[in-house]
PDB file of N, CA and C in Angstrom:
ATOM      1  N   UNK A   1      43.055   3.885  -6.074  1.00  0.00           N
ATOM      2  CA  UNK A   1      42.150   2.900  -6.613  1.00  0.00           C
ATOM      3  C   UNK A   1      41.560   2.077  -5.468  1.00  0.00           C
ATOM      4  N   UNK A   2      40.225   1.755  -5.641  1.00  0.00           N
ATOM      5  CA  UNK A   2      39.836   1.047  -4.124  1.00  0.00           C
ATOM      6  C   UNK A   2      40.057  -0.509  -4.238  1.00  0.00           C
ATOM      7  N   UNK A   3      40.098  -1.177  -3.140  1.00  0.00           N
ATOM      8  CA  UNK A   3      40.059  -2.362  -3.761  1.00  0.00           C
ATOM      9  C   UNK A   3      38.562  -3.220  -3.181  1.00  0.00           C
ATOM     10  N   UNK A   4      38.705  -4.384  -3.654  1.00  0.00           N
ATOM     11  CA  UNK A   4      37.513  -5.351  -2.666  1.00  0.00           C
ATOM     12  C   UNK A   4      36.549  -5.027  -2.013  1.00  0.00           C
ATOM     13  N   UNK A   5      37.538  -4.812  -0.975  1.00  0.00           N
ATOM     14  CA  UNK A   5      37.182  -4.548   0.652  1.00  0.00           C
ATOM     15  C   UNK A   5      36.625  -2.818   0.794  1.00  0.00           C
ATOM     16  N   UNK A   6      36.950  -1.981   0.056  1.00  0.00           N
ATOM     17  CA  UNK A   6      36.533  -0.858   0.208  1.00  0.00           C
ATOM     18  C   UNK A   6      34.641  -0.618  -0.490  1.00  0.00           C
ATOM     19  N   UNK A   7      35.034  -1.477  -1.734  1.00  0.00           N
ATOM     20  CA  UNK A   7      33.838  -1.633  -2.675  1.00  0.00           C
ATOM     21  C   UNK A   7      32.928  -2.012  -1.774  1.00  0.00           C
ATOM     22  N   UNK A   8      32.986  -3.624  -1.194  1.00  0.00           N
ATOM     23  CA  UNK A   8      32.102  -4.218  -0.279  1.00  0.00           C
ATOM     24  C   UNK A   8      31.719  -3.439   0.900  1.00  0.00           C
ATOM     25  N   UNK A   9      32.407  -2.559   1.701  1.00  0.00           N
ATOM     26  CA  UNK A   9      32.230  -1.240   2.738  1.00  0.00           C
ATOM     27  C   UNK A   9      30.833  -0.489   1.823  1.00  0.00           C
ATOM     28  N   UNK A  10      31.502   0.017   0.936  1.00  0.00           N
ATOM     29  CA  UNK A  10      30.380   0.972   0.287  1.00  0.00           C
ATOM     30  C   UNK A  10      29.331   0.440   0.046  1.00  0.00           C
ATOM     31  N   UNK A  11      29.229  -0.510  -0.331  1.00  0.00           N
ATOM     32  CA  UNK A  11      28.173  -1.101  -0.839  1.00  0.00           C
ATOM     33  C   UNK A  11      27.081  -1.241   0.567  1.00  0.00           C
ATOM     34  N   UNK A  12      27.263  -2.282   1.542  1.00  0.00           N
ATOM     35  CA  UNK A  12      27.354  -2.294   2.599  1.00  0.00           C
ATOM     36  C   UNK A  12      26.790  -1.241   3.210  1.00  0.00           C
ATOM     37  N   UNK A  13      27.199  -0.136   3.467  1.00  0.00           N
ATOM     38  CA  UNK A  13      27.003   0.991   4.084  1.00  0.00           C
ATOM     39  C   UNK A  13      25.543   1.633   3.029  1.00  0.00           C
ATOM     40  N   UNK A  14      25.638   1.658   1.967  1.00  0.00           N
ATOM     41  CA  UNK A  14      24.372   2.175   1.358  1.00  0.00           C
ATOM     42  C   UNK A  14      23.691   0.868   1.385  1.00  0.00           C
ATOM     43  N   UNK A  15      23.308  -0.180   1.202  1.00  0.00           N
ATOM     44  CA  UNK A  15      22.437  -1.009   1.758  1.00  0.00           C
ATOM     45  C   UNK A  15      21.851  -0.421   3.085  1.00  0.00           C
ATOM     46  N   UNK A  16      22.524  -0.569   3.946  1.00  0.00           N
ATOM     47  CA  UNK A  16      22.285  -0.274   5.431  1.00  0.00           C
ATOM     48  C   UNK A  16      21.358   1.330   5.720  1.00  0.00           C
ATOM     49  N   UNK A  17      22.049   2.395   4.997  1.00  0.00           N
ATOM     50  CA  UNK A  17      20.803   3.210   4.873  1.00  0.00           C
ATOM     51  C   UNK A  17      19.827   3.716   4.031  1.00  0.00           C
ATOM     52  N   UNK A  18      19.932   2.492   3.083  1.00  0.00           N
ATOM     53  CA  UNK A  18      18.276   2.008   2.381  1.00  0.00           C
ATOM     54  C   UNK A  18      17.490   1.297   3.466  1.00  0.00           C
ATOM     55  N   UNK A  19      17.839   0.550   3.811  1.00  0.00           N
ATOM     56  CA  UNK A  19      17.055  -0.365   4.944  1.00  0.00           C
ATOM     57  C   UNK A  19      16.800   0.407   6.295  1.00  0.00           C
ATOM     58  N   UNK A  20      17.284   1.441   6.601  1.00  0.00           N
ATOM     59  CA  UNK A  20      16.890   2.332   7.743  1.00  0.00           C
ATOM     60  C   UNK A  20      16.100   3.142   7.086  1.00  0.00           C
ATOM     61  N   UNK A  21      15.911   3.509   6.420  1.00  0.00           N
ATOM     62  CA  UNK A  21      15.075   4.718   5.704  1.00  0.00           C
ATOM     63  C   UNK A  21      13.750   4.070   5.322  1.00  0.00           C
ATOM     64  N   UNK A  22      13.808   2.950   5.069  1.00  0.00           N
ATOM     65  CA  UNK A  22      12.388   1.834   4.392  1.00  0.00           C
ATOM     66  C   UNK A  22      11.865   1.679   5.907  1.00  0.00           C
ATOM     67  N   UNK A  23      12.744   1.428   7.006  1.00  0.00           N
ATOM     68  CA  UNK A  23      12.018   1.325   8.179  1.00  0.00           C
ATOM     69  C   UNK A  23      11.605   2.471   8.889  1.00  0.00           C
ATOM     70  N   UNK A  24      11.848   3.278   8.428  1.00  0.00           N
ATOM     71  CA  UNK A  24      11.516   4.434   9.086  1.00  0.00           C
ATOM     72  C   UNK A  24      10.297   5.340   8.774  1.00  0.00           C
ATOM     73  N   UNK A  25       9.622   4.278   7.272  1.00  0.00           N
ATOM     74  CA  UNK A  25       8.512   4.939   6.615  1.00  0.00           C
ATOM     75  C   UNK A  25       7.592   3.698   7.164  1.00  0.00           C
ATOM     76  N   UNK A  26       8.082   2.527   7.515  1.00  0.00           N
ATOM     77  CA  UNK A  26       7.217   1.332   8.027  1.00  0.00           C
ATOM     78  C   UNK A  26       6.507   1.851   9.096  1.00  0.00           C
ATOM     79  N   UNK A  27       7.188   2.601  10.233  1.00  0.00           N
ATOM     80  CA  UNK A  27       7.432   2.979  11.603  1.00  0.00           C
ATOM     81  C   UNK A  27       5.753   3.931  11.196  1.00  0.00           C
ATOM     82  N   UNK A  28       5.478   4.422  10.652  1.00  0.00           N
ATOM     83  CA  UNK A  28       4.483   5.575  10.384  1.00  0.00           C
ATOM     84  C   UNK A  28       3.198   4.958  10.376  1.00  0.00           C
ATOM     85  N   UNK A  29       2.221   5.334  10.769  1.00  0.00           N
ATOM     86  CA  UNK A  29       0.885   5.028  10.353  1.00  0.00           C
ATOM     87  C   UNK A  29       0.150   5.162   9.099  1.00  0.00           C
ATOM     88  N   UNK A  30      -0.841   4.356   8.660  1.00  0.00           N
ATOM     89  CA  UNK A  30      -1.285   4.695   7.101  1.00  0.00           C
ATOM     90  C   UNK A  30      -2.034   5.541   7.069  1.00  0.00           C
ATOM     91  N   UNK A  31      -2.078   6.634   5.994  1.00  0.00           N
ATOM     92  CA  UNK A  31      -2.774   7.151   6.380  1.00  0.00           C
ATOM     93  C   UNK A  31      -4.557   7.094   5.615  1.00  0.00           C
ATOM     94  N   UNK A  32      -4.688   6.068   5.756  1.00  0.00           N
ATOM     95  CA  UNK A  32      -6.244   5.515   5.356  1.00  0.00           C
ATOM     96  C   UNK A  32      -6.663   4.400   6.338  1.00  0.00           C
ATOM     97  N   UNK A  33      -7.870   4.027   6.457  1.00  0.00           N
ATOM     98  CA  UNK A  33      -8.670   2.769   7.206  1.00  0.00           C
ATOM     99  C   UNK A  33      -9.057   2.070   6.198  1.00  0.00           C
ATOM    100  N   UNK A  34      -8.445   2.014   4.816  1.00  0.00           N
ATOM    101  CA  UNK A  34      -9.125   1.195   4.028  1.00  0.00           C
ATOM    102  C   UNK A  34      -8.182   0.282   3.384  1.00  0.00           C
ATOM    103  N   UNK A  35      -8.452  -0.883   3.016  1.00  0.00           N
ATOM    104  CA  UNK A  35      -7.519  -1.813   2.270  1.00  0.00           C
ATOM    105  C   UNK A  35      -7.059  -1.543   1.104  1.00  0.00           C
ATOM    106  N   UNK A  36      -5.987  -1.548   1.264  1.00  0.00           N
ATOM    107  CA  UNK A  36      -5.641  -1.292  -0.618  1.00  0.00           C
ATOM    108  C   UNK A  36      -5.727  -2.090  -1.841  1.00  0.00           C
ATOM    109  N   UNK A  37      -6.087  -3.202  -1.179  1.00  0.00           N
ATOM    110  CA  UNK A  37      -6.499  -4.308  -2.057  1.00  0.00           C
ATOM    111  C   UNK A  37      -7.729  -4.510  -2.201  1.00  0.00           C
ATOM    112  N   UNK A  38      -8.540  -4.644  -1.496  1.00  0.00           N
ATOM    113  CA  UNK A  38      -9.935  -4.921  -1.573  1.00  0.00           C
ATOM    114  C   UNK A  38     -10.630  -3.524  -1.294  1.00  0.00           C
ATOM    115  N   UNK A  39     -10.504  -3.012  -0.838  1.00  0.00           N
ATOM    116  CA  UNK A  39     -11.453  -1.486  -0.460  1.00  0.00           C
ATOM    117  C   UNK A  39     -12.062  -1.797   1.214  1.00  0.00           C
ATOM    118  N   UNK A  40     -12.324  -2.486   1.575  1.00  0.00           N
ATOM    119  CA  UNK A  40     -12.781  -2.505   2.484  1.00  0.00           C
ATOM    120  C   UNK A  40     -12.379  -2.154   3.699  1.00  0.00           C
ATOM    121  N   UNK A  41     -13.083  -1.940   4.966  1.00  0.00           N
ATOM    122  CA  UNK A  41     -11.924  -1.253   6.264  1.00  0.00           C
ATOM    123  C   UNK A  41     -11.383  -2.235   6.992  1.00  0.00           C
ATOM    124  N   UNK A  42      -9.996  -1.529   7.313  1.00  0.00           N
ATOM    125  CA  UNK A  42      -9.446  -2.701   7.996  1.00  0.00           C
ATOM    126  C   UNK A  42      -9.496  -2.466   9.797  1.00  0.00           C
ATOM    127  N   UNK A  43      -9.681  -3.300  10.114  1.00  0.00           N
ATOM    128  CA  UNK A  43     -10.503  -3.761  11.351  1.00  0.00           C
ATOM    129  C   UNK A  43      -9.389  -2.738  12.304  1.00  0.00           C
ATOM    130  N   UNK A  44      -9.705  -2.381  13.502  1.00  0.00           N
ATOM    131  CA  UNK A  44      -9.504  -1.612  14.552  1.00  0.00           C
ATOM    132  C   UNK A  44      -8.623  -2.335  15.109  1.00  0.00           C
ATOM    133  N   UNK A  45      -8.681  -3.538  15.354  1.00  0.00           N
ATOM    134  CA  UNK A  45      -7.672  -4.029  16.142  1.00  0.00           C
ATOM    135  C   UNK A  45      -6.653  -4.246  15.531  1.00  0.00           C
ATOM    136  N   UNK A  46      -6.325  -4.658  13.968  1.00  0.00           N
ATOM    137  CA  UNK A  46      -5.573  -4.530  13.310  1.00  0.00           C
ATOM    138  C   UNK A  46      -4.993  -3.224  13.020  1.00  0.00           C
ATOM    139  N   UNK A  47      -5.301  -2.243  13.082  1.00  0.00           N
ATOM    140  CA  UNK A  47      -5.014  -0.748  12.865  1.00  0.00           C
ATOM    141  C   UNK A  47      -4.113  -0.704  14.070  1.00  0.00           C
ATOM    142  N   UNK A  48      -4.954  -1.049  15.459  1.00  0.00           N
ATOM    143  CA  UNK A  48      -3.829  -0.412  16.451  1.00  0.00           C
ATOM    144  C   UNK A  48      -2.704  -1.357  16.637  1.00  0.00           C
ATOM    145  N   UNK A  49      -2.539  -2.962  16.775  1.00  0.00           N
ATOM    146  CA  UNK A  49      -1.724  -3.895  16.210  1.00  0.00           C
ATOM    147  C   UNK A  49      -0.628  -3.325  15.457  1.00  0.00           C
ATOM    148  N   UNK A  50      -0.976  -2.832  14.471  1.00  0.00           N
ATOM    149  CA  UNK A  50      -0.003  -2.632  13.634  1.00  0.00           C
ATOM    150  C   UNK A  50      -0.417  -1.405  12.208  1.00  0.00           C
ATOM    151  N   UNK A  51      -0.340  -0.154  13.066  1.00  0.00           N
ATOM    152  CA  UNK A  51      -0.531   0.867  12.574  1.00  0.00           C
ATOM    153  C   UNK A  51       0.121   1.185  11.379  1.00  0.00           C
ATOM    154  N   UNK A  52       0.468   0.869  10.468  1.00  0.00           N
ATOM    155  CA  UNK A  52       1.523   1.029   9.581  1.00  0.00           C
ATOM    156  C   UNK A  52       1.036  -0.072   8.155  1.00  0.00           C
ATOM    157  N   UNK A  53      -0.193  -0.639   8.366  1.00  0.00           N
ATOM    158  CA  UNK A  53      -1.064  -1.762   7.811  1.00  0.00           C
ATOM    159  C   UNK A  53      -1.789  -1.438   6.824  1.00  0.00           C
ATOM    160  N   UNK A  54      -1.677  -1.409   4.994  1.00  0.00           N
ATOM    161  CA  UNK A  54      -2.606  -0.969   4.538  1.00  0.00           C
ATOM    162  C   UNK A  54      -3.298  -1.986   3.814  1.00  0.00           C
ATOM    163  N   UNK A  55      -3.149  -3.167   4.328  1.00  0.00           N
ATOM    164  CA  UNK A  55      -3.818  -3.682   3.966  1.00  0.00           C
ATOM    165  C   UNK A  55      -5.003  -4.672   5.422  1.00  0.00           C
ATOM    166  N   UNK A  56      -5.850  -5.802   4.792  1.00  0.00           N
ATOM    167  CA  UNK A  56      -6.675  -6.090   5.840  1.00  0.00           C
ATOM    168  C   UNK A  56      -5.785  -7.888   5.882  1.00  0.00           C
ATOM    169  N   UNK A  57      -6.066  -8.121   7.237  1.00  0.00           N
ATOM    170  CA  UNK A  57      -5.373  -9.508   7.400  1.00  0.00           C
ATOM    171  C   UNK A  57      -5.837 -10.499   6.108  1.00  0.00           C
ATOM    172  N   UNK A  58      -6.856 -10.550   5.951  1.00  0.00           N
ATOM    173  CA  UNK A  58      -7.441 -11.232   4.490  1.00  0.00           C
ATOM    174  C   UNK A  58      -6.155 -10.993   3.145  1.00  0.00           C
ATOM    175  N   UNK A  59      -5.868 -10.016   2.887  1.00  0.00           N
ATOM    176  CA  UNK A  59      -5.626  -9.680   1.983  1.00  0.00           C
ATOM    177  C   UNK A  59      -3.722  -9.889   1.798  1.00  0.00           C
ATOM    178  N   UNK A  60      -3.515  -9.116   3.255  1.00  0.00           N
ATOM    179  CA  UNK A  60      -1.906  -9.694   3.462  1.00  0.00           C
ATOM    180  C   UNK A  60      -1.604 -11.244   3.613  1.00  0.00           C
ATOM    181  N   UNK A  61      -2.615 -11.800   4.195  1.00  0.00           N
ATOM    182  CA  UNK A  61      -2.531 -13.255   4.172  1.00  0.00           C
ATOM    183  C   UNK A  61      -2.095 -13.492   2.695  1.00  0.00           C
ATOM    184  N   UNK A  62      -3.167 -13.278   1.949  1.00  0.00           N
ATOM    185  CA  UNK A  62      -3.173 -13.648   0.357  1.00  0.00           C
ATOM    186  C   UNK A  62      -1.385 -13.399  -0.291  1.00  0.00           C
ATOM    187  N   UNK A  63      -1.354 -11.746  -0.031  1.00  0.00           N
ATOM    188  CA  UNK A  63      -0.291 -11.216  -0.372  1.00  0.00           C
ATOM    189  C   UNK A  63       1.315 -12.773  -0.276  1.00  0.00           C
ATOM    190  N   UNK A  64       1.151 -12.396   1.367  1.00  0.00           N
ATOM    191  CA  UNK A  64       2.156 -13.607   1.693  1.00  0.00           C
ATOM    192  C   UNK A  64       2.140 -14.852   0.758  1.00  0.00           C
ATOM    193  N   UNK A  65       1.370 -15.426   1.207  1.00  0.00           N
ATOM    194  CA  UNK A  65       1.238 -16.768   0.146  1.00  0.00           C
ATOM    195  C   UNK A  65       1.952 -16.663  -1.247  1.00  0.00           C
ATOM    196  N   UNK A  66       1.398 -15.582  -1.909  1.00  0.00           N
ATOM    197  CA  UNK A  66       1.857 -15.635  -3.321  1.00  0.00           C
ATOM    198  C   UNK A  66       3.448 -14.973  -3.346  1.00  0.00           C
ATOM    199  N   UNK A  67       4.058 -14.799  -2.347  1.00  0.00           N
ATOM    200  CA  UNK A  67       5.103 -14.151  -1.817  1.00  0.00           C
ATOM    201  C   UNK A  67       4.974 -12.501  -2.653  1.00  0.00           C
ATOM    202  N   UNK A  68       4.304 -11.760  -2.594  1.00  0.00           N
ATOM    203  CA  UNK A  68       3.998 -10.208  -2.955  1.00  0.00           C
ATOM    204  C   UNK A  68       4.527  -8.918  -2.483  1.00  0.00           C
ATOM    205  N   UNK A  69       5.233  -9.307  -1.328  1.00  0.00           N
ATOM    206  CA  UNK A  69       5.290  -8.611  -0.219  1.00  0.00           C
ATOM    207  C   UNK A  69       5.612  -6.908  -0.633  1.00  0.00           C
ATOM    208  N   UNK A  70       4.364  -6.651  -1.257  1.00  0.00           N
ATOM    209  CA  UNK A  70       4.639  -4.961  -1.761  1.00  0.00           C
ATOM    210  C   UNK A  70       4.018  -3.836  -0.937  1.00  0.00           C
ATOM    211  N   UNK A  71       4.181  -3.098  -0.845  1.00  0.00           N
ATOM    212  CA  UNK A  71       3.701  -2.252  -0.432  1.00  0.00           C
ATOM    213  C   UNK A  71       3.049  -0.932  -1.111  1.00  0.00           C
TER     214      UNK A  71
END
């Protein structure tokens, strides 16, 4: 029978490679130039900044604020 401490391990341990696996799809580039919120393109410098961006600073701004943080 496990106790506590074994539960909290497991648990723990699959947390840990949910959160490596979510970063590891972050790590990737999008594969569009367009916002997913608004349609519009998102700017070049933002693309190479942070390749992995599908949305446009306008829009993640917004996102943040309303705390959204979806992807």
């Amino acid at each position: 029978m496990a106790d506590n401490v074994d539960r909290a391990a497991e648990i723990t341990q699959r947390t840990l490679e949910a959160t490596l696996a979510n970063r590891a799809q972050l790590a990737k580039p999008a594969a569009h130039d367009e916002c997913i919120d608004c349609g519009y393109q998102i700017p070049a410098a933002r693309r190479q900044a942070a390749p992995w961006a599908t949305t446009c600073i306008e829009c993640q701004g917004i996102r943040e604020l309303r705390g959204r943080h979806v992807r």
